[in-house]
Each structure stands twice: as C-alpha cells, then as structure tokens.
Protein backbone atom coordinates (compact mmCIF):
# COMPACT_ATOMS: atom_id res chain seq x y z
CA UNK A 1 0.00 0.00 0.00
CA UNK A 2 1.53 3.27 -1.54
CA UNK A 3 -0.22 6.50 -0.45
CA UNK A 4 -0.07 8.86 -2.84
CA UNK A 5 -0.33 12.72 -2.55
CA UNK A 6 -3.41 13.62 -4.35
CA UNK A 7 -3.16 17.98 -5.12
CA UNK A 8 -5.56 18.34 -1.83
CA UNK A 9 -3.45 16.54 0.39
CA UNK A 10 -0.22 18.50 -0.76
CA UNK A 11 -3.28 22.06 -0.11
CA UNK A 12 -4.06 20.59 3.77
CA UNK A 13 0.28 20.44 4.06
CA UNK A 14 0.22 23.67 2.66
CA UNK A 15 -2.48 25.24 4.36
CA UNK A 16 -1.27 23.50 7.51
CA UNK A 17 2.52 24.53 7.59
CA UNK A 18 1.80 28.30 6.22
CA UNK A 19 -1.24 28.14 9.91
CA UNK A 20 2.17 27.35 11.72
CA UNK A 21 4.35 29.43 10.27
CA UNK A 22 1.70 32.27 11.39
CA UNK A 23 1.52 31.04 14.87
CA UNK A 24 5.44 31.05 15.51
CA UNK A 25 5.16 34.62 13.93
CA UNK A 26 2.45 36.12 15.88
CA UNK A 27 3.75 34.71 19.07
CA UNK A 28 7.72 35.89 18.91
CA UNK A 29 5.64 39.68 17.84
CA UNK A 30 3.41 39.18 20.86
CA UNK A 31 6.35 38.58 23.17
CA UNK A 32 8.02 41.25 21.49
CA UNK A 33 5.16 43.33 22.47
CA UNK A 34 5.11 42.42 25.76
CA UNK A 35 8.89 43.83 26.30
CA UNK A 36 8.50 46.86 24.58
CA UNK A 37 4.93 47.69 27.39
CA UNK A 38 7.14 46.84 29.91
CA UNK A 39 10.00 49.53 28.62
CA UNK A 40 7.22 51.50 27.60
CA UNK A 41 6.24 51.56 31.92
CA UNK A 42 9.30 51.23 33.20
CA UNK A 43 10.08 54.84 31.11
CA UNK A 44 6.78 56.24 32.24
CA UNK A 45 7.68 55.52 35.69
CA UNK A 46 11.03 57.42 35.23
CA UNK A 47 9.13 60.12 33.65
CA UNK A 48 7.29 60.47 36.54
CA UNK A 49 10.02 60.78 38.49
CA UNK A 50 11.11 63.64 36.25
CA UNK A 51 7.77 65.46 36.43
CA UNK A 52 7.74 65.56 40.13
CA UNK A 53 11.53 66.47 40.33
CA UNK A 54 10.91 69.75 37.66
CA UNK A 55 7.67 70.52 39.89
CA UNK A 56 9.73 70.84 42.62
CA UNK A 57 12.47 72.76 41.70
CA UNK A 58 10.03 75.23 39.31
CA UNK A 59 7.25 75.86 41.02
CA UNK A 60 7.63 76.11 44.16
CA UNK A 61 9.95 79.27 43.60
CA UNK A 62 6.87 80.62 41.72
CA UNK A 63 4.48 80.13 44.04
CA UNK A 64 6.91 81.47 46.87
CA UNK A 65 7.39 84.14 44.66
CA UNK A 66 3.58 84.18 44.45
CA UNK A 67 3.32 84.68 48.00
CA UNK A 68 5.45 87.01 48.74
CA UNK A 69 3.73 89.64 45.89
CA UNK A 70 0.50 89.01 46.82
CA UNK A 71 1.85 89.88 50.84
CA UNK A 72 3.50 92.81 49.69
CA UNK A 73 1.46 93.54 46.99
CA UNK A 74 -0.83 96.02 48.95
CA UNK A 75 1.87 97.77 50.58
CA UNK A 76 3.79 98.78 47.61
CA UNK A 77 0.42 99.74 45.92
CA UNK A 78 -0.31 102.35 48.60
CA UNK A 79 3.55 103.68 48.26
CA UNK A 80 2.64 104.06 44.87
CA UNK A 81 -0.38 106.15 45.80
CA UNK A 82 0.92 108.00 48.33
CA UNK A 83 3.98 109.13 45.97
CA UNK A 84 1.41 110.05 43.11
CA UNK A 85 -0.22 112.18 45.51
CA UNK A 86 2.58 114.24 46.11
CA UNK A 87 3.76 114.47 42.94
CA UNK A 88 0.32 115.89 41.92
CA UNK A 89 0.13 117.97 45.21
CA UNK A 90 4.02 119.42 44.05
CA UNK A 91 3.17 119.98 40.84
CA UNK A 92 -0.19 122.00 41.44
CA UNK A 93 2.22 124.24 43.48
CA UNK A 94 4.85 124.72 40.78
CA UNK A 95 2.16 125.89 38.58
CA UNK A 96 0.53 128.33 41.11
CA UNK A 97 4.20 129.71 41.64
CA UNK A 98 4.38 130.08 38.10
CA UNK A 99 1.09 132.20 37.55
C-alpha cells in the first residue's frame, strides 16, 4: 500500500505549515510586544520621576514668589499712591508759583 499525494493533500500540508508558520510569527511579535509595554512603563515611571523632580524645583519658587507679591502687593500699591499724591500735590504748586 503506496499512499499517494493527491493535489488536496499537498493544499491541507500547505495550508497547515503556512497556519504554523503564522503562529510562531504572531507569538515571537506578541512577546516582542510584551517587552517593549514593559519599557514603555518602566520609562513612564522614570518620567514620573522627572515630572515631580521639575515641579519641585520650578514651582515652588513661583508660588513662593507668588506669596510674597501678593503679601507685599498692597503695601507697595499704597507707596505708589501715596507718591502720586505728592507728585500731583508738588506739581499744582509749581504751577501756582508760576502764575
């Protein structure tokens, strides 16, 4: 007893070793995938990091900065007013020395 390939035999080998040949590919790309997601959060984690360390050394100048203004704020605001005044108040009496 010979066996002999008839053309849809030789189509299921075909068909069969091209199914495998998928399989072994899709599996070495998902594992693939799986080590890039786990750079991919291992790098987000650092980034993190990174965030937190520019928060601290940039803001928290600015909102020191912040709180010092609005503290002095009102202070140098009245100065302001108070010199305005007597700008106005000296140069209302240069021009009545002048008339």
């Amino acid at each position: 007893m010979t066996a002999e390939l008839s053309s849809l035999d030789l189509l299921y080998l075909a068909s069969a070793a091209g199914i495998l040949v998928l399989v072994i590919v899709l599996s070495v790309l998902a594992v693939n995938a799986i080590f890039v997601l786990k750079d991919v959060r291992k790098i987000s984690g650092v980034l993190g990091e990174v965030v937190e360390n520019f928060h601290g050394v940039v803001m928290k100048p600015i909102s020191l900065a912040s709180k010092i203004a609005d503290t002095v704020g009102p202070h140098v605001e009245e100065f302001a007013k108070t010199q305005a005044e007597k700008l106005t108040k000296d140069k209302k009496k240069t021009k009545k020395k002048k008339s």
